[in-house]
Protein backbone atom coordinates (compact mmCIF):
# COMPACT_ATOMS: atom_id res chain seq x y z
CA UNK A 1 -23.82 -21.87 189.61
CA UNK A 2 -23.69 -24.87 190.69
CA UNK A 3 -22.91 -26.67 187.88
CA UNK A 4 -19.68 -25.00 187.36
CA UNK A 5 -18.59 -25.35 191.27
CA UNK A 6 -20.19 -28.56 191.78
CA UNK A 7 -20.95 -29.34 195.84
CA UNK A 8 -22.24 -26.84 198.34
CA UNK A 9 -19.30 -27.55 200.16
CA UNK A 10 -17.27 -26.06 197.02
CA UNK A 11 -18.53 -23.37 196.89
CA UNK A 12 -18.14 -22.80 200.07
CA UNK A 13 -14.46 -22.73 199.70
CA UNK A 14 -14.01 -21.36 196.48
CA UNK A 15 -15.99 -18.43 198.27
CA UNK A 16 -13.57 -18.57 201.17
CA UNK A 17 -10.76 -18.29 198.64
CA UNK A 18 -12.05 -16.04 196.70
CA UNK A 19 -12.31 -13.60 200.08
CA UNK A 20 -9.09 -14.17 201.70
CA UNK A 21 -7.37 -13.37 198.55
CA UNK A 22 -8.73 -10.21 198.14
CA UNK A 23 -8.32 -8.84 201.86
CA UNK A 24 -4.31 -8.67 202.42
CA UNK A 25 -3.35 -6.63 205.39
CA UNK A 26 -0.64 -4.01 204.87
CA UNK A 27 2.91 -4.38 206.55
CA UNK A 28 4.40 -1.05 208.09
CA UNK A 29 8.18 -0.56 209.49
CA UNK A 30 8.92 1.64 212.04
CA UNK A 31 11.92 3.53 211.41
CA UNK A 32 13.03 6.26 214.10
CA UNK A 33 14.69 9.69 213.26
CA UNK A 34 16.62 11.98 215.45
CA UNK A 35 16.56 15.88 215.21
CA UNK A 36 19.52 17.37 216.16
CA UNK A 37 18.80 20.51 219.13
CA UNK A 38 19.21 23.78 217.33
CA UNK A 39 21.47 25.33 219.72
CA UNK A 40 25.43 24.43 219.66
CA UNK A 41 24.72 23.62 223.82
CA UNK A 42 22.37 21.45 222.93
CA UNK A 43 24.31 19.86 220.09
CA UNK A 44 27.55 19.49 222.81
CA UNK A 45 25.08 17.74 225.13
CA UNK A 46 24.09 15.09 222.34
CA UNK A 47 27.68 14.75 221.89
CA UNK A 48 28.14 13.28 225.50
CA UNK A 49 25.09 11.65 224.89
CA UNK A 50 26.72 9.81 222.64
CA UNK A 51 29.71 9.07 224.31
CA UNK A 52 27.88 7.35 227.23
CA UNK A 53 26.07 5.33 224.57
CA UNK A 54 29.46 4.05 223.44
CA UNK A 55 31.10 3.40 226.87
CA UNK A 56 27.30 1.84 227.76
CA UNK A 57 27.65 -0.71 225.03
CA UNK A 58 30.96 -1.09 225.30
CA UNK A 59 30.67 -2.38 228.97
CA UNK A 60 28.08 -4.25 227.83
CA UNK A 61 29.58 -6.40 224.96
CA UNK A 62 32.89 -7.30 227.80
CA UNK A 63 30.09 -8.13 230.78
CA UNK A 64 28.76 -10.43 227.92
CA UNK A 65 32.12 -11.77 226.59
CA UNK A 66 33.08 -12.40 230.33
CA UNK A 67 29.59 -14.40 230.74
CA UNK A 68 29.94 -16.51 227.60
CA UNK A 69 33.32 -17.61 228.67
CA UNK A 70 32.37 -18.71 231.89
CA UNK A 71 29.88 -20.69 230.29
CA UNK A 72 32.34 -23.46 229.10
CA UNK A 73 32.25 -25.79 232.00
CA UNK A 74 28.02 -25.81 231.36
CA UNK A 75 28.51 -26.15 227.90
CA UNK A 76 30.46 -29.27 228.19
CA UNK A 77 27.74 -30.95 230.77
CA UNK A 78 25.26 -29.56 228.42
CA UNK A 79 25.83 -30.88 225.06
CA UNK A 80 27.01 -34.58 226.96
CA UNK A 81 23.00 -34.41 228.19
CA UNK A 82 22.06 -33.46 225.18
CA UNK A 83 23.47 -36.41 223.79
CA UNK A 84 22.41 -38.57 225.60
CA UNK A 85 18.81 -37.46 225.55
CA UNK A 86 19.86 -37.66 221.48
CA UNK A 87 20.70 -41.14 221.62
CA UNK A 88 17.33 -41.71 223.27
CA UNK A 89 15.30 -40.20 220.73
CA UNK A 90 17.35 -42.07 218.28
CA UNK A 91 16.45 -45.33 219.73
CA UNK A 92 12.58 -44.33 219.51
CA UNK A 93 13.24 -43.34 216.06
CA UNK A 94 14.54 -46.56 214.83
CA UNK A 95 12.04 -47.82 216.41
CA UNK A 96 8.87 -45.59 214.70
CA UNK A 97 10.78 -46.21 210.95
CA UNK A 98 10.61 -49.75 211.46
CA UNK A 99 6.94 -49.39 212.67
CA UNK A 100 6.26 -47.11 209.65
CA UNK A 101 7.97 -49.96 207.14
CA UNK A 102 6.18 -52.51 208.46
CA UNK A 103 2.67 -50.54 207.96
CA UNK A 104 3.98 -49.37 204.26
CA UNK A 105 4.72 -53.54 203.85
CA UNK A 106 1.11 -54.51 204.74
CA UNK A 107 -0.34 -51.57 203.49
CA UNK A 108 -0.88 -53.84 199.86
CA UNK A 109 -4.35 -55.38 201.75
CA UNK A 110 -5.99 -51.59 201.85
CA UNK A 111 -4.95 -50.98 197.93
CA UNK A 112 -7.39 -50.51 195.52
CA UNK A 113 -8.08 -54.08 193.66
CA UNK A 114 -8.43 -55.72 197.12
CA UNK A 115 -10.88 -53.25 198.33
CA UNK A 116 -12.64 -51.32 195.69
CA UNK A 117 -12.66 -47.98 196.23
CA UNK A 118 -16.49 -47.23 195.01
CA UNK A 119 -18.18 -49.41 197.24
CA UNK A 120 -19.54 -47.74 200.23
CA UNK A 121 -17.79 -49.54 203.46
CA UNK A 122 -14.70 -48.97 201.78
CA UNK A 123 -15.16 -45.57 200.04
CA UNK A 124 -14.39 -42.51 202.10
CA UNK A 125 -15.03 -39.39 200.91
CA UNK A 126 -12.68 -37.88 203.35
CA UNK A 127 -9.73 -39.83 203.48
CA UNK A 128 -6.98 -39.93 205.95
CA UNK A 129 -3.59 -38.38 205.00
CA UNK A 130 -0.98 -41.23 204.08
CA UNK A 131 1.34 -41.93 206.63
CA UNK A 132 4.27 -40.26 206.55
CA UNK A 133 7.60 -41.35 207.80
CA UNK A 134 8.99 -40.02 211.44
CA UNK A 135 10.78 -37.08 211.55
CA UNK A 136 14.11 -37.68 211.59
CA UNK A 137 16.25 -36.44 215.14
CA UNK A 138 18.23 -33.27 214.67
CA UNK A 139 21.98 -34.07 216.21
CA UNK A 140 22.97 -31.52 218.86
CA UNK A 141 25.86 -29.06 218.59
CA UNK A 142 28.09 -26.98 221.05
CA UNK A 143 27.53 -24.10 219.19
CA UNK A 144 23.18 -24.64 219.81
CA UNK A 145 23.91 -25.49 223.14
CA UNK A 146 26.34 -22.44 223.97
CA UNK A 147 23.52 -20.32 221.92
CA UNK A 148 20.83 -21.58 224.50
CA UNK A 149 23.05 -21.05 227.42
CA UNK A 150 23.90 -17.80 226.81
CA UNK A 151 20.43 -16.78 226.01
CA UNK A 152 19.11 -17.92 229.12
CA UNK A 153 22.44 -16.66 231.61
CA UNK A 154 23.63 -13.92 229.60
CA UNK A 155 22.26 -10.73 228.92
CA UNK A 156 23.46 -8.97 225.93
CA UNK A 157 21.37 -6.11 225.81
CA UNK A 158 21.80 -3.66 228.60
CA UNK A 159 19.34 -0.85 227.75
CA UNK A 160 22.25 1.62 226.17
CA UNK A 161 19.76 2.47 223.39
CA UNK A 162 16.84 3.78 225.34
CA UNK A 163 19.08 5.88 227.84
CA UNK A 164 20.50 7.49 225.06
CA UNK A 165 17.16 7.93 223.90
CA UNK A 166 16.07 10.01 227.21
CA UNK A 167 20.00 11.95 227.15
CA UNK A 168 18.78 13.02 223.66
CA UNK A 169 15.63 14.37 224.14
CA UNK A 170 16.83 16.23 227.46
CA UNK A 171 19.66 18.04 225.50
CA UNK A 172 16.71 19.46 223.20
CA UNK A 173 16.83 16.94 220.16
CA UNK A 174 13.76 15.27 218.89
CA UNK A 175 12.88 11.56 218.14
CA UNK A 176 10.55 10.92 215.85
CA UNK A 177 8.78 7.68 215.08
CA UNK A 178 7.54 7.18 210.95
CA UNK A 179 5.78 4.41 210.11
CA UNK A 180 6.13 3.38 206.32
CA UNK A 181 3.60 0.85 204.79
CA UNK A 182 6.29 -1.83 202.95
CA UNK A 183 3.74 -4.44 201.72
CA UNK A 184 0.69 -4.54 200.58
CA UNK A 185 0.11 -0.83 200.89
CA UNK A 186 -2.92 1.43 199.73
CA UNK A 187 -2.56 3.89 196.50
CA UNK A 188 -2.07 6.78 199.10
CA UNK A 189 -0.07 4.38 202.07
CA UNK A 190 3.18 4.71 200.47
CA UNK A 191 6.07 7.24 200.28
């Protein structure tokens, strides 16, 4: 065996491999269903259920069109600090390529017909990674500012969905939670 996987080391990994590979975990999604009450009371009670859910998110989407407009002045101080703080990490940018072309330049004394790669205070047998160039700074935008802003100030969710939830089940209806293996799945997992 060892002849065909050489090193303990490899086999070590090819064993690893060999393991992981075998042993994927299935993936489920949740998906809900509602059961309508059986009685026409109960099925006029659902309907108001559902109207509150509309007016809910209704008032919801306007409290959150009314916050992201009064977000404007904080945008504009935003995205100015955020170029600034841009322009910084520029400078330390230009300053890491020229750092990294300067290494790449004098990077000829480490190749191989200067220093022979077979004898022993040169050879490595676990080399270090070649450098790689600096990442490069991502420019900011309004629109990624205005994004975090409103993230942080504004709440667009206002819990409509779960007090429907609780209005449905009181007028009699039933929710009901499947889970479905999607990936991955067993023989007998799927539907």
């Amino acid at each position: 065996m060892s002849a065909i996987f050489g090193s303990p080391l490899r086999r070590v990994l090819a064993g690893s491999f060999a393991l992981l590979a075998g042993c994927a975990t299935p993936q489920y999604q949740t998906t809900v269903r509602f059961v309508p009450p059986p009685d026409a009371a109960g099925r006029a009670c659902v309907e108001g259920c559902e109207s509150k859910k509309t007016a809910c998110q209704a008032d919801c989407s306007e409290r959150f069109t009314a916050c992201a407009k009064g977000l404007d002045a904080r945008v504009e101080a935003g995205y100015g600090e955020a170029l600034k703080q841009y322009e910084t990490h520029l400078k330390h940018y230009a300053a890491a390529l020229r750092r990294y072309e300067l290494d790449l330049r004098f990077d000829w004394l480490h190749a191989w017909p200067y220093h022979p790669p077979y004898r022993y205070p040169y050879w490595d047998p676990w080399p270090a990674p070649r450098h790689l160039p600096p990442p490069e700074p991502i420019p900011p935008t309004r629109e990624a500012v205005r994004a975090q802003l409103e993230k942080t100030h504004c709440r667009a969710d206002c819990g409509c969905l779960p007090a429907y939830d609780s209005c449905y089940t009181d007028c009699g209806g039933q929710r009901l939670l499947q889970s479905v293996c999607i990936k991955h799945c067993a023989p007998g997992d799927q539907d």
